[in-house]
Each structure stands twice: as C-alpha cells, then as structure tokens.
N, C-alpha and C. Protein backbone atom coordinates (compact mmCIF):
# COMPACT_ATOMS: atom_id res chain seq x y z
N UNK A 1 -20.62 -28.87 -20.42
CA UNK A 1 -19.56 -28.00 -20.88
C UNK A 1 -19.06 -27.19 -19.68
N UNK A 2 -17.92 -26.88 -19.71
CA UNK A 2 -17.35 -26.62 -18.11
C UNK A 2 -16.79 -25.09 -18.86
N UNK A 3 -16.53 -24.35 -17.82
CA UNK A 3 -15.93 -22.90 -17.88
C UNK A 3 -15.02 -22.67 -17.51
N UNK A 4 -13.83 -22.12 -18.11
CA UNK A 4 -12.34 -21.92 -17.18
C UNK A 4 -12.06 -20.51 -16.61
N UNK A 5 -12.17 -20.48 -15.31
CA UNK A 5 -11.96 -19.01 -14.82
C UNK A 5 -10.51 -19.32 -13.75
N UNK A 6 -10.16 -18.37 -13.77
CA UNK A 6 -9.56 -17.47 -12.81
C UNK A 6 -9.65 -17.26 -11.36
N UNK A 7 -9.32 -17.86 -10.50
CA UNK A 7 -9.03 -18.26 -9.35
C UNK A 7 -9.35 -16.67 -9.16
N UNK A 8 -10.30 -16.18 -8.29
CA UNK A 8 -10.36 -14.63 -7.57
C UNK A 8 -9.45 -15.00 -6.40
N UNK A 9 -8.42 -13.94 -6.46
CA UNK A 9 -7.43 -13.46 -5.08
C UNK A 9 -8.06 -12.35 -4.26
N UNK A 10 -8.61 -12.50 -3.70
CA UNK A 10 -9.03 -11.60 -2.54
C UNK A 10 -7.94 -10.78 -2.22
N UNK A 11 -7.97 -9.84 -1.08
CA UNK A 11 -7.18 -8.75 -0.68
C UNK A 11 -7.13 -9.28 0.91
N UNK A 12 -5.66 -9.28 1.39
CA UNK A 12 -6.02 -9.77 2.64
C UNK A 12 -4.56 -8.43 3.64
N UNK A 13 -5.38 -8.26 4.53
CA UNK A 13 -4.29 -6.78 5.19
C UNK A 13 -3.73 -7.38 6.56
N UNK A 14 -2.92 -7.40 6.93
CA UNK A 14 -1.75 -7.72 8.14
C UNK A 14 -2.07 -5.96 8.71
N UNK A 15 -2.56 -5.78 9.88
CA UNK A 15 -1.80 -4.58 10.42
C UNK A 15 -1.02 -4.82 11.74
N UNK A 16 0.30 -4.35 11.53
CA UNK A 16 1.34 -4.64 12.64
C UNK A 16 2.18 -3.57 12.72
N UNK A 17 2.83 -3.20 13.83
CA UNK A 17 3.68 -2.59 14.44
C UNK A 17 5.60 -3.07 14.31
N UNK A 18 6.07 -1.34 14.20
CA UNK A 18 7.42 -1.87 14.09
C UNK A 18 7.72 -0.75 14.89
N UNK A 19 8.28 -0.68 16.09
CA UNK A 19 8.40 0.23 16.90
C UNK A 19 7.59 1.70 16.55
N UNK A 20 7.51 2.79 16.60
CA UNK A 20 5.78 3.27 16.60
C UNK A 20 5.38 3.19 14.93
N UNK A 21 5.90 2.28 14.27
CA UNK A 21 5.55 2.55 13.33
C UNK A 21 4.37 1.89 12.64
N UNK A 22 3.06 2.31 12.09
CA UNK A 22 2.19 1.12 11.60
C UNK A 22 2.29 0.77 10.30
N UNK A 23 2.24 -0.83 10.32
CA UNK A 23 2.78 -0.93 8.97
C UNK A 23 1.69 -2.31 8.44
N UNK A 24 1.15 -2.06 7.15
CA UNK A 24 -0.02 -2.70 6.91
C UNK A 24 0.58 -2.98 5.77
N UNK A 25 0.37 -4.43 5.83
CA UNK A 25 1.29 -5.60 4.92
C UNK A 25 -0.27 -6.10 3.57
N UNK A 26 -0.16 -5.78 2.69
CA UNK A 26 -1.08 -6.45 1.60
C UNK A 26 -0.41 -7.61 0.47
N UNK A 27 -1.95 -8.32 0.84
CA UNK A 27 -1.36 -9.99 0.29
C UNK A 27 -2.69 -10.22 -0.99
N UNK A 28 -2.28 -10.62 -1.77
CA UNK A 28 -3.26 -10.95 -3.04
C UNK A 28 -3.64 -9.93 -3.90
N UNK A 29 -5.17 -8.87 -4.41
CA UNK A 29 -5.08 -8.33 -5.29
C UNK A 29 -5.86 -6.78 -4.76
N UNK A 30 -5.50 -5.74 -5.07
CA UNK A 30 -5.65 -4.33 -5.16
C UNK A 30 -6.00 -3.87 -6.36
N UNK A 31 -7.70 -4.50 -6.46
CA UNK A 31 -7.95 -3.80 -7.76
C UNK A 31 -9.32 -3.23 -7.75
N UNK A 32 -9.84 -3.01 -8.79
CA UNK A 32 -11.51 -2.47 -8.82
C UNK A 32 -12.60 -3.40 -7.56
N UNK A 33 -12.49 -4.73 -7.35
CA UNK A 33 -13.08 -5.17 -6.40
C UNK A 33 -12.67 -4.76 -5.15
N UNK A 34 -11.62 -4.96 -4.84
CA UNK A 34 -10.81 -4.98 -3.40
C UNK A 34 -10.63 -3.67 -2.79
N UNK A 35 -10.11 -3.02 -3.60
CA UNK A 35 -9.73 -1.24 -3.32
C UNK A 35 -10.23 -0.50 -2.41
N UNK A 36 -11.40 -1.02 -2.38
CA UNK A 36 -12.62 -0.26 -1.59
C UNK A 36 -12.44 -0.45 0.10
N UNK A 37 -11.79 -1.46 0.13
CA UNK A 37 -11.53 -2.06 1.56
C UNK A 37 -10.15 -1.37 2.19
N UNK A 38 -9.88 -1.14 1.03
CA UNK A 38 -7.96 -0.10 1.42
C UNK A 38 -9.18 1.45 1.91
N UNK A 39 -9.56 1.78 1.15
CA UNK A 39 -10.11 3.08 1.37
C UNK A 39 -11.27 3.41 2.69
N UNK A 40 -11.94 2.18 3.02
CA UNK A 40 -12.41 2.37 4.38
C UNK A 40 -11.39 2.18 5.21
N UNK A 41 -10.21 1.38 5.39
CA UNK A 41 -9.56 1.35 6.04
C UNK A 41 -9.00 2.61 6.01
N UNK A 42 -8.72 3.53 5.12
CA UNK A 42 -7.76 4.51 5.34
C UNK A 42 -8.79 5.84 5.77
N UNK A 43 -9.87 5.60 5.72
CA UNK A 43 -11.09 6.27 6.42
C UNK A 43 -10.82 6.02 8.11
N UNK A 44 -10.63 4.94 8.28
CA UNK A 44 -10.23 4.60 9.49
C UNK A 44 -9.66 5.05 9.85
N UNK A 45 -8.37 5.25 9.46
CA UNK A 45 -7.04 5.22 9.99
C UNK A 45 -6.83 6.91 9.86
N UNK A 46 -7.95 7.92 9.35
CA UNK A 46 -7.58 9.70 9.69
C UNK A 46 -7.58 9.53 10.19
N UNK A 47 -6.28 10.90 10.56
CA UNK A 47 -6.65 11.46 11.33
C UNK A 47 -5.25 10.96 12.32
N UNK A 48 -4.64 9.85 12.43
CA UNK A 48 -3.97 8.71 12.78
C UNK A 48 -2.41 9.89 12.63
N UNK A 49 -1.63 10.35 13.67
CA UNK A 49 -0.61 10.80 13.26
C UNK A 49 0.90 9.80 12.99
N UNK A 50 0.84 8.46 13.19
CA UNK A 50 1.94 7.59 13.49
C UNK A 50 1.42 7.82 11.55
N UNK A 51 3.46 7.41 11.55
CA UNK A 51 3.86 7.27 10.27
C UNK A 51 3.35 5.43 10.16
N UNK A 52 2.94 5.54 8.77
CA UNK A 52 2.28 4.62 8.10
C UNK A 52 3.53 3.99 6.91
N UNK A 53 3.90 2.41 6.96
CA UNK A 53 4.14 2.01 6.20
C UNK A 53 3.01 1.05 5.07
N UNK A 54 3.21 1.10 3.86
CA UNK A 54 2.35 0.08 3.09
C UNK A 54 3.26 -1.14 2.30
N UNK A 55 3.36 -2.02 3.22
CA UNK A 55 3.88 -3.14 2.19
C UNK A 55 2.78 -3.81 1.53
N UNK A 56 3.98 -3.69 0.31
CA UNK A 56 3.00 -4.75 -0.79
C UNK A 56 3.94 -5.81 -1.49
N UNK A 57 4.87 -5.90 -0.78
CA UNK A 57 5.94 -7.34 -1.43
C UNK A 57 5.00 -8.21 -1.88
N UNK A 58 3.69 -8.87 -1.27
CA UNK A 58 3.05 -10.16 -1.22
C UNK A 58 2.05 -9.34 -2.12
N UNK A 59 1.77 -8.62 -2.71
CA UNK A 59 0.72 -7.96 -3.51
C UNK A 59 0.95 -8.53 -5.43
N UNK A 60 -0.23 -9.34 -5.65
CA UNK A 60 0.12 -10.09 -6.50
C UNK A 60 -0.28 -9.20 -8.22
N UNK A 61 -1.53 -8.25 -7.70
CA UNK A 61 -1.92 -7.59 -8.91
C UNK A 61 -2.02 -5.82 -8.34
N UNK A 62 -2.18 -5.05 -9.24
CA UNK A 62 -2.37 -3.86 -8.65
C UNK A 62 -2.71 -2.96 -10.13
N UNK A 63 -4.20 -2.89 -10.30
CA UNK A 63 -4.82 -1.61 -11.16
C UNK A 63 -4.18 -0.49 -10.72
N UNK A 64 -5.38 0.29 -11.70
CA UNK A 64 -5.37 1.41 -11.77
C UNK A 64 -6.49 1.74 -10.36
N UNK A 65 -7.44 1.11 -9.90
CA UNK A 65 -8.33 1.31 -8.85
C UNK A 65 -7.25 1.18 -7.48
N UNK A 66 -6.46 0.47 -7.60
CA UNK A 66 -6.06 0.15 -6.27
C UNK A 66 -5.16 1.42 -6.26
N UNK A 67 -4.10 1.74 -6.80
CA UNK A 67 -3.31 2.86 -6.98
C UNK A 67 -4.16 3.91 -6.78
N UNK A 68 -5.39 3.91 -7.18
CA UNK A 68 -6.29 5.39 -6.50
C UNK A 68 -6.32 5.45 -4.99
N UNK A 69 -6.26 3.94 -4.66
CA UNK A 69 -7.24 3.89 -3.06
C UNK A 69 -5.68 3.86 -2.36
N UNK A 70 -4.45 3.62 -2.95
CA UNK A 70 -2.68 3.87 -2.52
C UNK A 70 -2.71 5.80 -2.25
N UNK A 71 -3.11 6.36 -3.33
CA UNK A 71 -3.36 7.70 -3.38
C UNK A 71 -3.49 8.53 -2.54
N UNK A 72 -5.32 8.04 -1.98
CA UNK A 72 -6.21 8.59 -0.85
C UNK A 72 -5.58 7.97 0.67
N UNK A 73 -4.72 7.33 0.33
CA UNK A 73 -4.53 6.86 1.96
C UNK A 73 -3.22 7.42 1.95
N UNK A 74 -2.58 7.64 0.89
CA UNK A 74 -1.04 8.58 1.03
C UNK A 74 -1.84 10.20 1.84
N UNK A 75 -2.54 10.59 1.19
CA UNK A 75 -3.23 12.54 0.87
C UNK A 75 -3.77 12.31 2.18
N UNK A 76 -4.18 11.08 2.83
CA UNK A 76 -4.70 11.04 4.36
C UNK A 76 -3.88 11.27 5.25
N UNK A 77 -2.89 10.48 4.81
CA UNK A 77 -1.76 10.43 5.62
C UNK A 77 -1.19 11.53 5.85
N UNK A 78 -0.55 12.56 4.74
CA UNK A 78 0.05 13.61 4.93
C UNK A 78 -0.89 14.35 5.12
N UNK A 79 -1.82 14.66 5.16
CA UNK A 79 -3.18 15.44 5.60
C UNK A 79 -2.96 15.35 7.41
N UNK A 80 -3.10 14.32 7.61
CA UNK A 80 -2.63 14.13 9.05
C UNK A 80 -1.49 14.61 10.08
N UNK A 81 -0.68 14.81 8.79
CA UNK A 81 1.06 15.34 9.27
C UNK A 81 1.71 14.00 9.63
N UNK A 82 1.58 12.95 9.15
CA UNK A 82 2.27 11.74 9.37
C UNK A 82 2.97 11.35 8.26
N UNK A 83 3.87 10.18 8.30
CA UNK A 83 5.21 9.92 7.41
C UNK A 83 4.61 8.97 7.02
N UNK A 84 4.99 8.65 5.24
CA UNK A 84 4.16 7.14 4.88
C UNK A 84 5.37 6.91 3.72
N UNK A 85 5.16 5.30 3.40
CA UNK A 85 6.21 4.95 2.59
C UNK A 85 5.25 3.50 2.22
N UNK A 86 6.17 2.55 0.79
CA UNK A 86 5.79 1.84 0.53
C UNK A 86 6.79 1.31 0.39
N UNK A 87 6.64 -0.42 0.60
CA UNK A 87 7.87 -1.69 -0.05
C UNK A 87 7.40 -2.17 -1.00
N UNK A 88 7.71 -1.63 -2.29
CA UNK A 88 7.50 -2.89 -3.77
C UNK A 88 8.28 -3.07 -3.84
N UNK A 89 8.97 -4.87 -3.86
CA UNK A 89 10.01 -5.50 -4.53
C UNK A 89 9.87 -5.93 -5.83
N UNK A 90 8.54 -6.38 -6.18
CA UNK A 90 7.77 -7.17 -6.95
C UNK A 90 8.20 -6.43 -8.17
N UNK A 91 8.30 -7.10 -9.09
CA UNK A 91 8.53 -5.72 -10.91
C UNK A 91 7.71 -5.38 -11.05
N UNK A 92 6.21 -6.01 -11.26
CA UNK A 92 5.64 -5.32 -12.00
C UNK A 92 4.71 -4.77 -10.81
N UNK A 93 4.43 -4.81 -9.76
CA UNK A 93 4.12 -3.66 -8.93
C UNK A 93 4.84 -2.17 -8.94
N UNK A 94 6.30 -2.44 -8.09
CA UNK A 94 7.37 -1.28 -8.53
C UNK A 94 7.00 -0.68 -9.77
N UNK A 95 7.06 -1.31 -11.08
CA UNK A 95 6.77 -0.70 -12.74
C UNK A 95 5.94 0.28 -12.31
N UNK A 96 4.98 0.17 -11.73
CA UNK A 96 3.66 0.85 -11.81
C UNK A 96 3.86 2.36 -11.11
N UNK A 97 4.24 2.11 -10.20
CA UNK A 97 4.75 3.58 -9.37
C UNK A 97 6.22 3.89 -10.67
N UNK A 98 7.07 3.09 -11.27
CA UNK A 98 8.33 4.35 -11.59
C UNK A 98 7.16 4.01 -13.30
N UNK A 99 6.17 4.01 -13.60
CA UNK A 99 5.97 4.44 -14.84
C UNK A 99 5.08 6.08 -14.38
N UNK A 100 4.76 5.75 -13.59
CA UNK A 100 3.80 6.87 -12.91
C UNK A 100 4.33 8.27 -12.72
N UNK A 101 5.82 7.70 -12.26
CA UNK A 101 6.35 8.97 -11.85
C UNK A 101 6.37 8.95 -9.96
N UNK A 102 5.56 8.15 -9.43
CA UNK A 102 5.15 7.97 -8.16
C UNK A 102 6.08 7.93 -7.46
N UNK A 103 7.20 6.70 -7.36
CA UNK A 103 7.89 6.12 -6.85
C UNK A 103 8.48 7.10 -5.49
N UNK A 104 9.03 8.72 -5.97
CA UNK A 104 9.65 9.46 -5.13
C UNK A 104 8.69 9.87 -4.40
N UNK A 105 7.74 10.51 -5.01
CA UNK A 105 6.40 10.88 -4.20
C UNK A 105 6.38 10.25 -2.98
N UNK A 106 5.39 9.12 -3.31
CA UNK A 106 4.93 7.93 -2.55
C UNK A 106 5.78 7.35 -1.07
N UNK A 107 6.91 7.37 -1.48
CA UNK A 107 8.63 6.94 -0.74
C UNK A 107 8.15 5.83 -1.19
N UNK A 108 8.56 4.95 -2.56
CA UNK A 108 8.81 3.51 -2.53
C UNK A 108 10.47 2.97 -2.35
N UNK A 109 10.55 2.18 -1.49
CA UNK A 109 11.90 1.01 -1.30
C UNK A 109 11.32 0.03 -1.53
N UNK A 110 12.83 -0.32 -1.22
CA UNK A 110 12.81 -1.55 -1.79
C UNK A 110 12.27 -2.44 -0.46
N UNK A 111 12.20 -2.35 0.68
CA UNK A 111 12.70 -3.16 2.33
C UNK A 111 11.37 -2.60 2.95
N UNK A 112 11.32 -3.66 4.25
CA UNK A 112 10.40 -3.25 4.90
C UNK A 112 11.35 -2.11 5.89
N UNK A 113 12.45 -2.63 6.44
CA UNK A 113 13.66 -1.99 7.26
C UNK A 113 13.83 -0.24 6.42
N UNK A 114 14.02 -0.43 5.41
CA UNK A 114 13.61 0.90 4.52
C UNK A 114 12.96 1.85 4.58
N UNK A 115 11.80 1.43 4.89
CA UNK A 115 10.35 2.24 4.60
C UNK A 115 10.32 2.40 5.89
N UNK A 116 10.53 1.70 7.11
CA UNK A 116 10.29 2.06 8.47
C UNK A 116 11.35 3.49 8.64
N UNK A 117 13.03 3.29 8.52
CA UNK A 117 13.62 3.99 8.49
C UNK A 117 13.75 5.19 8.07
N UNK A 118 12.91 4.81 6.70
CA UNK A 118 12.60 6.60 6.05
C UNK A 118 11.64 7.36 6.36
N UNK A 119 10.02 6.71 7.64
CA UNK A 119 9.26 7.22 8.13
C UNK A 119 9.62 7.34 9.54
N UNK A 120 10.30 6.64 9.84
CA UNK A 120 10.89 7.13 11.30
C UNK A 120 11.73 8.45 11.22
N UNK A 121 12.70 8.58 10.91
CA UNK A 121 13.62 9.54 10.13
C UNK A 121 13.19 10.63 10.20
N UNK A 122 12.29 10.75 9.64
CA UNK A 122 11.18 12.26 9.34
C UNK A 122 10.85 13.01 10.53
C-alpha cells in the first residue's frame, strides 16, 4: 500500500546586490519548518546598516511562521536604521500582507526596481 504526500519545498535564499542595496531573493516555502533559517539569517545580518530588500516573487507558500520570521528581520532592520522593502507579485502571498494590514508597513511593491528605489530613496 503506497502513501501520497506532498513534495516538501525547501526554502532556498539568493543574496545579491543592486547597487548598495542587499537584496535576498526567496524561492520555495516560508513556513513553520523553514522560517527558522530566515531568522538566523536575519541574526546575521544585525546590525547591517545597508537597506535590505526581500523578494519573494518565487515564494511559493508563506504561513503564519514565516511572516513572524518577515517581522523580526523587518524590527532588525529598522532597529539598525536601515531601509527594507518587499516584492510580492504572487496573490496569495501579497493577500497575506494587505489582509494583515502589513503591506504599507512592511513597503510591499510590486518590482524588484520598486523596492530598490523605495530603499534607496530613503
């Protein structure tokens, strides 16, 4: 008798540069497993005054865990005195920040060109 599961999507992070800007691209899932890896990273990254972009165009799922560990690396960020923004194109990512209320908070656009522009800007 065989079992049908669910392909696990891992969490996989791009960190790259857009003139001083750092911008860390997430691909697959941001949830109760994965989250934890956003949050050492953003342990990492105090302290860090360059404005921080977070794309998540390629971000396929996103809890309520991952949006915590989006949170702590925003409160790091501005803790730091640095500029941070996010790209959701995706619906039901985006949903999640404008059900939240987040969206303005956070700086979500729509663009990666966006989010650089509105943390450069600052």
């Amino acid at each position: 008798m065989s079992s049908l599961t669910a392909p696990v999507l891992d969490l996989a992070v791009d960190d790259t540069r857009m003139r001083n800007v750092r911008v860390l691209a997430l691909r697959g899932e941001l949830d109760l497993h994965s989250s934890p890896r956003l949050k050492r990273l953003g342990e990492r990254l105090a302290g860090d005054r360059d404005p921080l972009v977070l794309d998540l165009s390629e971000l396929m799922l996103l809890d309520s865990s991952g949006l915590g560990a989006i949170i702590e690396l925003f409160n790091a960020t501005q803790n730091a005195g640095a500029q941070f923004a996010i790209v959701a194109r995706r619906s039901p990512t985006r949903r999640i920040f404008d059900v939240t209320g987040l969206t303005a908070v956070l700086g979500v656009v729509q663009t990666r060109r966006d989010a650089v522009a509105r943390v450069s800007a600052a």
